[in-house]
N, C-alpha and C. Protein backbone atom coordinates (compact mmCIF):
# COMPACT_ATOMS: atom_id res chain seq x y z
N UNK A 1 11.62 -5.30 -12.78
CA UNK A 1 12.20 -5.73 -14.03
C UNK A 1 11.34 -5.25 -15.19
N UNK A 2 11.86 -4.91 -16.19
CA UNK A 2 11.16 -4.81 -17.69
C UNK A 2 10.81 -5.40 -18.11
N UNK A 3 9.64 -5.97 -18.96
CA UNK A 3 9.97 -6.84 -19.67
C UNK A 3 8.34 -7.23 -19.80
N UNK A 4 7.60 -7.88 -20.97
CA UNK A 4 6.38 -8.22 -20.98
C UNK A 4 6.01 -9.41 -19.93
N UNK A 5 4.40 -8.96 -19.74
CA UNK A 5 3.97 -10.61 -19.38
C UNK A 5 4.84 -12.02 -19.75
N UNK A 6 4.74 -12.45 -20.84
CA UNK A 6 5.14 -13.57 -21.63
C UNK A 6 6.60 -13.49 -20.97
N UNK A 7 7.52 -12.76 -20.94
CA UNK A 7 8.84 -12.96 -20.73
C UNK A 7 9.14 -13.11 -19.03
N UNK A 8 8.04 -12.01 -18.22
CA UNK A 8 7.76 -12.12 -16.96
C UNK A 8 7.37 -13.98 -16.54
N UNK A 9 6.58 -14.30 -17.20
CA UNK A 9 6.05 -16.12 -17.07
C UNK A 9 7.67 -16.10 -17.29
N UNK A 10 8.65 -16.55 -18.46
CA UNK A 10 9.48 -17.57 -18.40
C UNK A 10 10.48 -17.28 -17.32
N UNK A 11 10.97 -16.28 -17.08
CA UNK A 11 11.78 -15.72 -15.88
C UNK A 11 11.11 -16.54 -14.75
N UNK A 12 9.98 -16.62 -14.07
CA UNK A 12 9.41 -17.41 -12.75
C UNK A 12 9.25 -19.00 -13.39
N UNK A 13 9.45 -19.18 -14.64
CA UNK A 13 9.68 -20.74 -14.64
C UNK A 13 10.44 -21.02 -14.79
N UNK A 14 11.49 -20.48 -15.08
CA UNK A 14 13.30 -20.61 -15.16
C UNK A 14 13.81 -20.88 -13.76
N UNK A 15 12.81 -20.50 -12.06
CA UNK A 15 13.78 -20.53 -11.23
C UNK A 15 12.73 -21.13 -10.50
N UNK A 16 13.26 -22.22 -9.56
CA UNK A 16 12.63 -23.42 -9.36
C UNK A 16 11.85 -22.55 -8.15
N UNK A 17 12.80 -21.75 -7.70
CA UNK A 17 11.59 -21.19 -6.22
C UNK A 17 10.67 -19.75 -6.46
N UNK A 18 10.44 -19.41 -7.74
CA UNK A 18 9.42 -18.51 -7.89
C UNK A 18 8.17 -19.11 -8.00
N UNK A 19 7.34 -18.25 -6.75
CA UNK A 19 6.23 -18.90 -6.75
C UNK A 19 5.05 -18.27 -7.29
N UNK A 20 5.06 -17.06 -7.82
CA UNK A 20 3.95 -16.45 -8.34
C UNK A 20 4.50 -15.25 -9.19
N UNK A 21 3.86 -14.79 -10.34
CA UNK A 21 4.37 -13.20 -11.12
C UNK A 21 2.70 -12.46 -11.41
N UNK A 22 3.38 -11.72 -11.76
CA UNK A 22 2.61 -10.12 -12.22
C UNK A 22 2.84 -9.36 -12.70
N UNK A 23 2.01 -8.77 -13.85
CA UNK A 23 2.06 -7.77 -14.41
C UNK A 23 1.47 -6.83 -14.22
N UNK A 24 1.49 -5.66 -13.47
CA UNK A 24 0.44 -4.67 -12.55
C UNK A 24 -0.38 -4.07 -14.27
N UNK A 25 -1.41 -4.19 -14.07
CA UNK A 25 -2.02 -3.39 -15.02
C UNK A 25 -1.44 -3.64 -16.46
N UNK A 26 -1.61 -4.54 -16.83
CA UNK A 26 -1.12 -5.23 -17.79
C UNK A 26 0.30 -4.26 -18.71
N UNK A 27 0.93 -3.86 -17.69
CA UNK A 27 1.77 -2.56 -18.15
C UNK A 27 2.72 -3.35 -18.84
N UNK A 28 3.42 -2.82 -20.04
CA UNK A 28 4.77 -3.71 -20.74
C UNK A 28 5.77 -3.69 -19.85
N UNK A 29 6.20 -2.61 -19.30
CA UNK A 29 7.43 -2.82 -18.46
C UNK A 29 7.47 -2.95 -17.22
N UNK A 30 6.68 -4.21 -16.88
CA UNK A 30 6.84 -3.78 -14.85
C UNK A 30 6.94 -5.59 -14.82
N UNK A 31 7.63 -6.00 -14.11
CA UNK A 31 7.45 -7.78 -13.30
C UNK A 31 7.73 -7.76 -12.32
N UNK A 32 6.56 -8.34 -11.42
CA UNK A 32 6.72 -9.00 -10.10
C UNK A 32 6.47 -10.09 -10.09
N UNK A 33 7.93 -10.61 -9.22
CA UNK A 33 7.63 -12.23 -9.27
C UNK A 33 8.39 -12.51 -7.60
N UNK A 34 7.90 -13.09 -6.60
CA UNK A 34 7.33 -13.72 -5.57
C UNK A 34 8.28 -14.99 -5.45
N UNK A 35 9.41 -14.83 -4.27
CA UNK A 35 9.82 -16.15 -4.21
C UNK A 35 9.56 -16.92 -2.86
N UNK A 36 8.74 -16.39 -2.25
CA UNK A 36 7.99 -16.55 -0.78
C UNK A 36 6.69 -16.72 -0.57
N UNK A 37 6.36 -16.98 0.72
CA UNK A 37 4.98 -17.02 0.71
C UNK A 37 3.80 -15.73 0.19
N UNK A 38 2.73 -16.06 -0.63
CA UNK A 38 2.11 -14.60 -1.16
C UNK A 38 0.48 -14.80 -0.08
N UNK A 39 0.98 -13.42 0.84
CA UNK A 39 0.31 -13.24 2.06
C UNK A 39 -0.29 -11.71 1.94
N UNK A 40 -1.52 -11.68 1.62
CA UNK A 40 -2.03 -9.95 1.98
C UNK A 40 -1.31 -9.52 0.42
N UNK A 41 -1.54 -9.73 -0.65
CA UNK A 41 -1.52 -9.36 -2.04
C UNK A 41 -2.51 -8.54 -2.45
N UNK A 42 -2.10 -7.52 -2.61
CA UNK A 42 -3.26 -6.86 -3.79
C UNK A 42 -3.01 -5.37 -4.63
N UNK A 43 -3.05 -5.77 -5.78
CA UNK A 43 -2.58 -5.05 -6.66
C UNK A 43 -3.84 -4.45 -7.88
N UNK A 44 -4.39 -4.30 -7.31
CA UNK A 44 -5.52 -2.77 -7.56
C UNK A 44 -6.44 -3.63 -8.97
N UNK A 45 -6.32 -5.35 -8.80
CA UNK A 45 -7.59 -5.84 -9.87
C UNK A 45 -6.82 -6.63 -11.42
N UNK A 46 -5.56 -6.23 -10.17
CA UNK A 46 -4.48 -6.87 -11.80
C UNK A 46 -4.58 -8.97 -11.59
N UNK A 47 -4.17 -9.27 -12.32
CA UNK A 47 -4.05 -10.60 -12.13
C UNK A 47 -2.55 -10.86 -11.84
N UNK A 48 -2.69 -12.23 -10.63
CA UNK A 48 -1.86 -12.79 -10.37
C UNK A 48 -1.36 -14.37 -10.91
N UNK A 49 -0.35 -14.80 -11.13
CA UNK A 49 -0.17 -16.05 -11.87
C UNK A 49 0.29 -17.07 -10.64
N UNK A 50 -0.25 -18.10 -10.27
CA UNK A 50 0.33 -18.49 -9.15
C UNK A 50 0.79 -19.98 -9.63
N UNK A 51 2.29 -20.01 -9.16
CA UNK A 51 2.79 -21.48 -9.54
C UNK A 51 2.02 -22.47 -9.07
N UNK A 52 1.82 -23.64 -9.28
CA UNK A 52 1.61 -24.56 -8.67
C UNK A 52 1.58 -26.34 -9.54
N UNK A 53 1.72 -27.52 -8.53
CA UNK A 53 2.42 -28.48 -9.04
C UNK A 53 0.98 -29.09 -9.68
N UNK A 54 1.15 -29.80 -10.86
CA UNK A 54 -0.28 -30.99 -11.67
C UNK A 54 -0.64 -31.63 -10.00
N UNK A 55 0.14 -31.90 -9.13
CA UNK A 55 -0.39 -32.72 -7.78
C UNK A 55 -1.56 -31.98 -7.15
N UNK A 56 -1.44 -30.70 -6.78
CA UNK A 56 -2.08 -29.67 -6.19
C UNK A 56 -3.45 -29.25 -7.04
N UNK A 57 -3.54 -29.60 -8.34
CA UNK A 57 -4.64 -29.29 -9.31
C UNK A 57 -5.47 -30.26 -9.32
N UNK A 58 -5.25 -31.79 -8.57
CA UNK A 58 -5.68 -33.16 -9.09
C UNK A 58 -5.86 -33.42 -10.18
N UNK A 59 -5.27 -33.19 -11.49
CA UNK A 59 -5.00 -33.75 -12.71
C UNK A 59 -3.89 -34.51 -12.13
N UNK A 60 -3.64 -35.39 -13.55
CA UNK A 60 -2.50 -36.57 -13.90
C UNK A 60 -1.45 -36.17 -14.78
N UNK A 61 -1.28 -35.05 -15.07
CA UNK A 61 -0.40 -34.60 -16.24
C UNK A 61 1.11 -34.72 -16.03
């Protein structure tokens, strides 16, 4: 998909079973977003965004 970081995030929070995105190399037009388990990932030092619930963080939010 096209589209920046920022727009890449709301697309994987728009759909209840995306579980992680990426922007390979902070490139403007590339999104990967993960609706399965993320097993053996690696994308050459880029960052990954990984969903997860306030339960799983032990905050109260």
């Amino acid at each position: 998909m096209n589209m920046t970081l920022e727009e890449c995030q709301t697309k994987c929070l728009q759909n209840c079973t995306c579980m992680a995105y990426a922007n390979p190399e902070n490139s403007r037009s590339i999104c990967l977003l993960w609706f399965s388990d993320l097993l053996d990932i690696q994308l050459g030092g880029s960052d990954i965004f990984v969903r997860m619930a306030s339960s799983e963080l032990g905050s109260n939010v």
